[in-house]
Protein backbone atom coordinates (compact mmCIF):
# COMPACT_ATOMS: atom_id res chain seq x y z
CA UNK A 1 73.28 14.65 -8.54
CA UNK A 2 72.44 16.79 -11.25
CA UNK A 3 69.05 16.50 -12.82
CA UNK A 4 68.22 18.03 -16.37
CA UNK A 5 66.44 21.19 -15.66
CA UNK A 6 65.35 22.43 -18.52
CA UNK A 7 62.79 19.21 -19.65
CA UNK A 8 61.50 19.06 -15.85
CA UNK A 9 60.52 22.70 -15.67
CA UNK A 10 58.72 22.02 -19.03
CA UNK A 11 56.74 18.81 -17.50
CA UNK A 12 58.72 17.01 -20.42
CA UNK A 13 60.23 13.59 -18.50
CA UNK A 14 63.42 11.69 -20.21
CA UNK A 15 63.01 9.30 -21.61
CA UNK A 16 59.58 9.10 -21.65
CA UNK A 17 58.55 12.26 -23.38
CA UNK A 18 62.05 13.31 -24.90
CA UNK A 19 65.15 11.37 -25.00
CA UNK A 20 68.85 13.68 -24.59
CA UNK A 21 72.23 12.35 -26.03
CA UNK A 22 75.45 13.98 -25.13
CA UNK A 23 78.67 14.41 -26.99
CA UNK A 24 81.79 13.47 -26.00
CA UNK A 25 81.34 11.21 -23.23
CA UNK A 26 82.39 13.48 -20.61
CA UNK A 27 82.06 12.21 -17.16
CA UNK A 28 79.67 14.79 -16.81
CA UNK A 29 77.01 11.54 -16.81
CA UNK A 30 78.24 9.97 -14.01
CA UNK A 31 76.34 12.93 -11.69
CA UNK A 32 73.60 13.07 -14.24
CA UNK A 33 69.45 12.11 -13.71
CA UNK A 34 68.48 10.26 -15.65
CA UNK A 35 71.90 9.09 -16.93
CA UNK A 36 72.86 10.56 -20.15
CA UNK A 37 73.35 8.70 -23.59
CA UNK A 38 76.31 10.07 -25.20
CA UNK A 39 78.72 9.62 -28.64
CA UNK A 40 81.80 8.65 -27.66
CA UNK A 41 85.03 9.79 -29.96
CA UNK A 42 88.05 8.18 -29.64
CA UNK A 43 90.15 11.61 -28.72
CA UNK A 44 93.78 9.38 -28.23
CA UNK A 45 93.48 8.52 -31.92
CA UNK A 46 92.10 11.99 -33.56
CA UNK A 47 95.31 13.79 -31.33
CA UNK A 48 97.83 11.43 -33.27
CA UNK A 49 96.13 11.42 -36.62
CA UNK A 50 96.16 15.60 -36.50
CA UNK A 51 100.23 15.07 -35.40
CA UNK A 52 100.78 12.56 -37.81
CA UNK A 53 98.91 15.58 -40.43
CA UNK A 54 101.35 17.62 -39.31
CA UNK A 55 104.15 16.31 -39.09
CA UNK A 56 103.54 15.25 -42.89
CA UNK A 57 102.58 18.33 -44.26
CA UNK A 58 105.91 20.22 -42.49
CA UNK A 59 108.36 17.64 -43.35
CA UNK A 60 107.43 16.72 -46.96
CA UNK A 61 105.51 19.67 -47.92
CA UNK A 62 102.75 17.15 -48.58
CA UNK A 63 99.11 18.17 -48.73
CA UNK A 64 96.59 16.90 -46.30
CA UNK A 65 93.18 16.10 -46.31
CA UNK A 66 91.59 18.44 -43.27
CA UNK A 67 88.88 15.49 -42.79
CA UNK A 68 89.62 12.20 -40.64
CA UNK A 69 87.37 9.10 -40.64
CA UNK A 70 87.15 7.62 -36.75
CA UNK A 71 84.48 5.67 -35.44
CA UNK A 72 82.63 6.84 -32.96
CA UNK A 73 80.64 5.05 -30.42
CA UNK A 74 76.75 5.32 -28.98
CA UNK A 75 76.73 4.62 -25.49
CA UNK A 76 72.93 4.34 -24.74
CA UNK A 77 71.82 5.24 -21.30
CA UNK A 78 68.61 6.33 -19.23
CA UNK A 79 68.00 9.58 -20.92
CA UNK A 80 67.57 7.89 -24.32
CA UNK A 81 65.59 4.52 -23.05
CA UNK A 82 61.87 4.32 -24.16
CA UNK A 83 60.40 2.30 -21.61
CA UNK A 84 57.89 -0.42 -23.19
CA UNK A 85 54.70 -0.58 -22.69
CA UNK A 86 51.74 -3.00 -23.16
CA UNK A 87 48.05 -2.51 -24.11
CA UNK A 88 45.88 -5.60 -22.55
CA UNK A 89 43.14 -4.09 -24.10
């Protein structure tokens, strides 16, 4: 298990006092404390859009747009969770 270092040595507590997100949704989180909210990208489809780029631009000397549109996905875990709380005063 891996715990976030940084925020503990600080007194700082996730997610109570700070909440971390990741990128890439490595499975990095898996060994993670608390478990770590991360963007997902869909890698599979970026690979074939860049070959698909390239493949265009060599074989009809076309032009192509260096940006790509792909959704990407928020996986919420622990690290980002506020935990509720109620005043019963």
């Amino acid at each position: 298990m891996i715990r976030i270092v940084p925020t503990t040595e600080a007194g700082l507590k996730a997610p109570a006092d700070i909440a971390l997100v990741g990128y890439d949704g490595i499975a990095l989180w898996k060994y993670v404390y608390p478990k770590l909210t991360t963007v997902l990208q869909p890698t599979y489809e970026i690979r074939g859009m860049a070959v698909q780029g390239i493949v265009k631009s060599h074989s009809h000397n076309e032009i192509i747009s260096p940006y790509m549109e792909v959704k990407l996905i928020l996986k919420i875990r622990d690290s980002s969770l506020r935990r509720k709380t109620f005043d019963n005063t």
